[in-house]
N, C-alpha and C. Protein backbone atom coordinates (compact mmCIF):
# COMPACT_ATOMS: atom_id res chain seq x y z
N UNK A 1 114.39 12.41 -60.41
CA UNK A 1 115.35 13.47 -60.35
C UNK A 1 116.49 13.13 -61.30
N UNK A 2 116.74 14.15 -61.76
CA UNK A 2 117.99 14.28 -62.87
C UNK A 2 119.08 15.76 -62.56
N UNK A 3 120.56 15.05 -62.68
CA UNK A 3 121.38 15.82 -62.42
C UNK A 3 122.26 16.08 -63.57
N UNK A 4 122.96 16.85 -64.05
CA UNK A 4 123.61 16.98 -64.88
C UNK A 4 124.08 18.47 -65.12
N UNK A 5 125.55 18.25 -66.02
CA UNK A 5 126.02 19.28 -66.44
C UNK A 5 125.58 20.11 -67.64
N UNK A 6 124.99 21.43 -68.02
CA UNK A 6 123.97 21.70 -68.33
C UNK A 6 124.41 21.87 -69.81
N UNK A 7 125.99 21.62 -69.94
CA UNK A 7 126.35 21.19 -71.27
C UNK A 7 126.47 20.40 -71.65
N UNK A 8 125.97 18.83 -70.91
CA UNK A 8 125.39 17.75 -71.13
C UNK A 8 124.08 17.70 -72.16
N UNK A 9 123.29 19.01 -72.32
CA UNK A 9 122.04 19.04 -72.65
C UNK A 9 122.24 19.04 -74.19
N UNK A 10 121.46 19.05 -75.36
CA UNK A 10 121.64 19.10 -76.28
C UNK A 10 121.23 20.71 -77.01
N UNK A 11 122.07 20.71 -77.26
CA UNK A 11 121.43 22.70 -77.70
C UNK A 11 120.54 22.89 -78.65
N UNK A 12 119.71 23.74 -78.81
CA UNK A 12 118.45 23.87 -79.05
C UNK A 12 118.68 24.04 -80.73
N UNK A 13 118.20 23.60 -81.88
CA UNK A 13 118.16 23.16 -82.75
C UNK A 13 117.97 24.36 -83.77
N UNK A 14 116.61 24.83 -83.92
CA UNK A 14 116.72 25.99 -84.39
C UNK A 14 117.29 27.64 -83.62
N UNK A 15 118.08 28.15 -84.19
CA UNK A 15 118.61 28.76 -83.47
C UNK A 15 118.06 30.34 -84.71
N UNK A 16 117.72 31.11 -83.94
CA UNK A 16 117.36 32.34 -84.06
C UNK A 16 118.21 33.48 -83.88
N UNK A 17 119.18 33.52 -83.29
CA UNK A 17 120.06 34.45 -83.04
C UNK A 17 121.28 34.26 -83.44
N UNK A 18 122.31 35.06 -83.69
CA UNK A 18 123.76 35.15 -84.63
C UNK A 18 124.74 35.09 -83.57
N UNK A 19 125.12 34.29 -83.47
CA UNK A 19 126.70 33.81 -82.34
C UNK A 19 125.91 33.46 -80.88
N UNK A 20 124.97 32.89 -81.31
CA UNK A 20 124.27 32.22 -79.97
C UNK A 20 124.02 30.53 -79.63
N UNK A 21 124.52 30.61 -78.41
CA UNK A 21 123.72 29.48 -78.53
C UNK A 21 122.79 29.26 -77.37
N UNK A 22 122.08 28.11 -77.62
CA UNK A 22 120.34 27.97 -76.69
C UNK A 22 120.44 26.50 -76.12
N UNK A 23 120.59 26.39 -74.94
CA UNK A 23 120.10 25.43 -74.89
C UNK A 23 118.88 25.31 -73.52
N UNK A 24 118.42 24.15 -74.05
CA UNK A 24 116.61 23.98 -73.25
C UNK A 24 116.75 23.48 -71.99
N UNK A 25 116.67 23.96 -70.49
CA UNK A 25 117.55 23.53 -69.38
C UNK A 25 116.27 22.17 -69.01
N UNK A 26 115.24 22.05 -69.50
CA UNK A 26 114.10 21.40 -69.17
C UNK A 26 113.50 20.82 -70.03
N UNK A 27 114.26 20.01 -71.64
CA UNK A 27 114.15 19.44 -72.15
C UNK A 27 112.81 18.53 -72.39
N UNK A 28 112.12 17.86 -71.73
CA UNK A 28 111.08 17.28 -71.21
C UNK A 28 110.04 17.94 -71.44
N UNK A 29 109.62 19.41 -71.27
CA UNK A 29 108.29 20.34 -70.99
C UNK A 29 108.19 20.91 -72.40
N UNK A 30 107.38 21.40 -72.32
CA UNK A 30 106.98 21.69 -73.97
C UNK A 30 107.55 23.63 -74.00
N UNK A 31 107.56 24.19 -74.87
CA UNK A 31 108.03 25.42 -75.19
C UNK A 31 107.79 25.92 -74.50
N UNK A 32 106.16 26.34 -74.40
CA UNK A 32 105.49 27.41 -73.85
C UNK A 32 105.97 27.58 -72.38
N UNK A 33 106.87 26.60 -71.43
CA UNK A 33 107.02 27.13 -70.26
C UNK A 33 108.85 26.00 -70.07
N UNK A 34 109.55 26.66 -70.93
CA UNK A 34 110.63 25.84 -71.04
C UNK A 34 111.43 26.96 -70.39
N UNK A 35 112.46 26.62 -69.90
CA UNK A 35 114.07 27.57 -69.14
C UNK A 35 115.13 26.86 -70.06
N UNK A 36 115.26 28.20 -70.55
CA UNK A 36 116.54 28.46 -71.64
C UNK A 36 117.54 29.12 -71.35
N UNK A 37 119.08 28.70 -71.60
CA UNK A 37 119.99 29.55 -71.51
C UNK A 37 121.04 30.06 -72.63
N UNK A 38 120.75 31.03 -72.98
CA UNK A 38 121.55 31.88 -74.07
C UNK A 38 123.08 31.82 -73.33
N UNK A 39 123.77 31.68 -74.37
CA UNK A 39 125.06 32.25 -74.61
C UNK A 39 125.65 32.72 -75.40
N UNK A 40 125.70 33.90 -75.49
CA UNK A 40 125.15 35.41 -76.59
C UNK A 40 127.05 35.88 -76.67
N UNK A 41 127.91 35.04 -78.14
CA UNK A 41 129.25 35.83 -77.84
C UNK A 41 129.12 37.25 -78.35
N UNK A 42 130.30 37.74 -78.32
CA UNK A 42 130.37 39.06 -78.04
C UNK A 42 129.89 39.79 -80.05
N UNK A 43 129.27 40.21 -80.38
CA UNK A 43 128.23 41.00 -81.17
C UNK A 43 127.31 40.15 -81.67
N UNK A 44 126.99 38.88 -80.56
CA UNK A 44 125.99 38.09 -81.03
C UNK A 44 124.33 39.31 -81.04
N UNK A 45 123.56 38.54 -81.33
CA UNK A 45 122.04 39.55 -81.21
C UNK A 45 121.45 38.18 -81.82
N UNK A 46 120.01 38.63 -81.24
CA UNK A 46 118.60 38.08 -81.57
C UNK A 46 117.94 38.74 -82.44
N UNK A 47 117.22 38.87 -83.13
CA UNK A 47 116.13 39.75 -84.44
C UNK A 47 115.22 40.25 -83.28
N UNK A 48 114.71 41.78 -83.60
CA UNK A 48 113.66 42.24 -82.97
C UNK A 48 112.31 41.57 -83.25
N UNK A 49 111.60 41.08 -82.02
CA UNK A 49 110.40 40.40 -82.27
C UNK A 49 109.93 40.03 -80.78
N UNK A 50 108.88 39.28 -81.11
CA UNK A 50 107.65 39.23 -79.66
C UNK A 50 107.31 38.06 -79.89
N UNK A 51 106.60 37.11 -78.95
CA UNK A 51 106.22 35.80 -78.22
C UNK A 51 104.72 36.28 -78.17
N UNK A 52 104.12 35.20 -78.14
CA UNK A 52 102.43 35.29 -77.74
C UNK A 52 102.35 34.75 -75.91
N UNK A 53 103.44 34.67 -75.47
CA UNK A 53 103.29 34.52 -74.01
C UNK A 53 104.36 35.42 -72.80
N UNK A 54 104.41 35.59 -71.75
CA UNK A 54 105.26 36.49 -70.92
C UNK A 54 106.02 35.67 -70.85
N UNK A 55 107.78 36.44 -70.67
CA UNK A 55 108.42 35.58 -70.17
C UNK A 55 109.51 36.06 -69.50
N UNK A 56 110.66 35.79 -68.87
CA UNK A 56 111.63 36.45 -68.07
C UNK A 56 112.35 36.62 -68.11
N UNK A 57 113.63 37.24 -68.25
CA UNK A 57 114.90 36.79 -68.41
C UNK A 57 115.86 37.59 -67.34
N UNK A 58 116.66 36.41 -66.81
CA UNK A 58 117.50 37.11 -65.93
C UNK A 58 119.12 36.68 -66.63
N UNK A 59 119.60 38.37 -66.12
CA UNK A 59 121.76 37.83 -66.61
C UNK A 59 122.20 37.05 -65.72
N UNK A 60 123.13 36.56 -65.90
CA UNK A 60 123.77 35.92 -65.03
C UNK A 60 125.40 36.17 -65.49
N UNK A 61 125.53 36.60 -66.52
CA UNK A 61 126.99 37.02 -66.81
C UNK A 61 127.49 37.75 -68.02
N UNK A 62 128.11 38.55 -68.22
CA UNK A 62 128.42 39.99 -68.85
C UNK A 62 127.46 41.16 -69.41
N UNK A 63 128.07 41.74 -70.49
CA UNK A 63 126.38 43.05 -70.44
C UNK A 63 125.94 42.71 -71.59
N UNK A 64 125.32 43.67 -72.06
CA UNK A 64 124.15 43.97 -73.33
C UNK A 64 123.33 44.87 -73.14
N UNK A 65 122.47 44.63 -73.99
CA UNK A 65 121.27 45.38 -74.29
C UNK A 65 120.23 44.94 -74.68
N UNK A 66 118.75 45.78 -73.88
CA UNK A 66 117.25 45.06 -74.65
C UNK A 66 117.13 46.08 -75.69
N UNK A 67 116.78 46.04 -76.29
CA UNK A 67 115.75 47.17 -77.34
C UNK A 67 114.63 46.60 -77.69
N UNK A 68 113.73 47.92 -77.44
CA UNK A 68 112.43 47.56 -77.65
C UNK A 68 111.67 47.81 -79.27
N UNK A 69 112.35 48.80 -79.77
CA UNK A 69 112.26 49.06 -81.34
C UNK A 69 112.37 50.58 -81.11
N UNK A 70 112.28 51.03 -80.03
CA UNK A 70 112.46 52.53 -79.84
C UNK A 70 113.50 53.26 -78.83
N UNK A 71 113.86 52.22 -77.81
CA UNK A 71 114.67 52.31 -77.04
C UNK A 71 115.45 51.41 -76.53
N UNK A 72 117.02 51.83 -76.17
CA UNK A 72 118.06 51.00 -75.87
C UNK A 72 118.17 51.19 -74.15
N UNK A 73 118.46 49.63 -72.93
CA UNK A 73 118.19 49.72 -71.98
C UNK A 73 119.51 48.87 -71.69
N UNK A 74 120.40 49.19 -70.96
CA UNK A 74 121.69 48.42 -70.96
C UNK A 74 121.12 47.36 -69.44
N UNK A 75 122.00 45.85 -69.74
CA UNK A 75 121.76 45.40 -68.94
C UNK A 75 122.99 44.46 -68.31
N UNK A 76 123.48 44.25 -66.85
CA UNK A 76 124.04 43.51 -66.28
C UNK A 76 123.79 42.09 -65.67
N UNK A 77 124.93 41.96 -65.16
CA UNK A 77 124.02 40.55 -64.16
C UNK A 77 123.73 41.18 -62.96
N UNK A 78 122.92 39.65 -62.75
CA UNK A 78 121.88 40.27 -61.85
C UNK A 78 120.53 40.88 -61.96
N UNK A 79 120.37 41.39 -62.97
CA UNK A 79 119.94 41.85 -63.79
C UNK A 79 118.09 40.90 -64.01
N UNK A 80 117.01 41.52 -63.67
CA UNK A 80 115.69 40.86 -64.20
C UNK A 80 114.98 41.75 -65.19
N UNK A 81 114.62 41.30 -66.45
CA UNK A 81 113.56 41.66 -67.16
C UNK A 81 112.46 40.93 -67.38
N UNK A 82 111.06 41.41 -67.09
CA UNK A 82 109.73 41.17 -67.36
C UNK A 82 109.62 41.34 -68.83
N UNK A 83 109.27 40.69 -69.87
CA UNK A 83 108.68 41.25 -71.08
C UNK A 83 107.24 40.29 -71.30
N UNK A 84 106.13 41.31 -71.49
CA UNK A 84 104.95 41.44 -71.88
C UNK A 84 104.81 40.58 -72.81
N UNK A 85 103.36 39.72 -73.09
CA UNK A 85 102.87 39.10 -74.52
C UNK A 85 102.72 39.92 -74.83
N UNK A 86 103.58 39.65 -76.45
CA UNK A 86 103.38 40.44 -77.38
C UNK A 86 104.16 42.11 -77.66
N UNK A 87 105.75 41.95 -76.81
CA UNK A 87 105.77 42.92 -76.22
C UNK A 87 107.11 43.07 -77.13
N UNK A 88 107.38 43.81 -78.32
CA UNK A 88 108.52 43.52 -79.17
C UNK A 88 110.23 43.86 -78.26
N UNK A 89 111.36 43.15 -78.84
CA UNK A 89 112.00 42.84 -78.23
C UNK A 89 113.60 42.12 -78.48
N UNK A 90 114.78 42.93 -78.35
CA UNK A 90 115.81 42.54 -78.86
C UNK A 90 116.96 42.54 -77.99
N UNK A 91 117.86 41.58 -77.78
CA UNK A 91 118.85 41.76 -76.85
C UNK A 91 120.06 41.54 -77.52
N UNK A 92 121.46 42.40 -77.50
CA UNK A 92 122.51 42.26 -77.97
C UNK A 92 123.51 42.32 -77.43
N UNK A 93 124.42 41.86 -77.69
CA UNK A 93 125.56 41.86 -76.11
C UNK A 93 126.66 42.71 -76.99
N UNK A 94 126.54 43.59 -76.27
CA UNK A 94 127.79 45.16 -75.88
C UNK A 94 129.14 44.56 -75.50
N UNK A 95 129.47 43.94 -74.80
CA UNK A 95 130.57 43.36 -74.07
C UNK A 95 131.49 42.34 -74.59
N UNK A 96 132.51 42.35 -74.10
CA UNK A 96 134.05 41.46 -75.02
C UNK A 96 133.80 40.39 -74.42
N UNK A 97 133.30 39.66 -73.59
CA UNK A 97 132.53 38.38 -73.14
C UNK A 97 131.59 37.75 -73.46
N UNK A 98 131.06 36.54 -73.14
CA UNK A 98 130.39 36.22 -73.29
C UNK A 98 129.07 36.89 -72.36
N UNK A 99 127.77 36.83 -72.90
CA UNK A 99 126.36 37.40 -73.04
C UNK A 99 125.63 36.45 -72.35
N UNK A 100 125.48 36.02 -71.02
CA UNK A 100 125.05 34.84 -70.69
C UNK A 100 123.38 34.89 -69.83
N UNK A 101 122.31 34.33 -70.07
CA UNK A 101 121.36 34.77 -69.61
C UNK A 101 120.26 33.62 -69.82
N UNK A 102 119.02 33.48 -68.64
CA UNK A 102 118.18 32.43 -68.73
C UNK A 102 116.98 33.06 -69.13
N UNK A 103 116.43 32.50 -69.55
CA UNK A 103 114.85 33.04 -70.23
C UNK A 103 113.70 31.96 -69.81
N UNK A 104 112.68 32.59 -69.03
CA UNK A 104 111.60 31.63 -68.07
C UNK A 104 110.25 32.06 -68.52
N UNK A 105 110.01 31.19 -69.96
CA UNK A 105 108.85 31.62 -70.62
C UNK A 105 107.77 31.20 -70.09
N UNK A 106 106.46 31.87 -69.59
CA UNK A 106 105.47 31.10 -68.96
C UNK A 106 104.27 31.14 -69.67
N UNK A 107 104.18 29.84 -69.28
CA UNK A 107 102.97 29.35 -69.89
C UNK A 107 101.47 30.10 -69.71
N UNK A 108 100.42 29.66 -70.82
CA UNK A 108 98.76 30.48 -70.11
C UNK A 108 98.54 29.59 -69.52
């Protein structure tokens, strides 16, 4: 067992998204089924795109948005999204806060 402050962790290296940052809450496990937490500042965004595996993401603090390439879906905390393999996919944070959210990619 390991305890720690989760900004203890080292943040995730390549970074894909613009005013984000990532870090890997499970360091140890390999990608395909890693828990990540974004912290998306305010007109941060990710590039529209898709994963070859399902994965989850729940808010946990201020808003945004998914877009799928055709439609905009506003989202809060509290907040769960399912997205599909292969299922294209963009989230941008709307809000004067920070964009805060975990992503629970699962493995085949």
């Amino acid at each position: 067992m390991n305890v720690c402050h989760y900004k203890c962790l080292p943040e995730k290296e390549e970074n894909c998204c613009t005013k984000t940052t990532i870090i890997k809450l499970n360091p140890k496990t390999d990608s395909k089924s890693a828990t990540e937490l974004f912290e998306m500042q305010p007109t941060g965004h990710s590039p529209l795109h898709s994963h070859k595996t399902q994965h989850t993401i729940l808010v946990l603090e201020g808003e945004g948005i998914i877009f799928d390439g055709e439609k905009s879906v506003p989202l809060h905390a509290d907040e769960v999204v399912s997205i599909m393999a292969n299922e294209p996919h963009q989230l941008k944070n709307t809000g004067k806060k920070v964009f805060k959210f975990l992503v629970i990619n699962h493995s085949c």
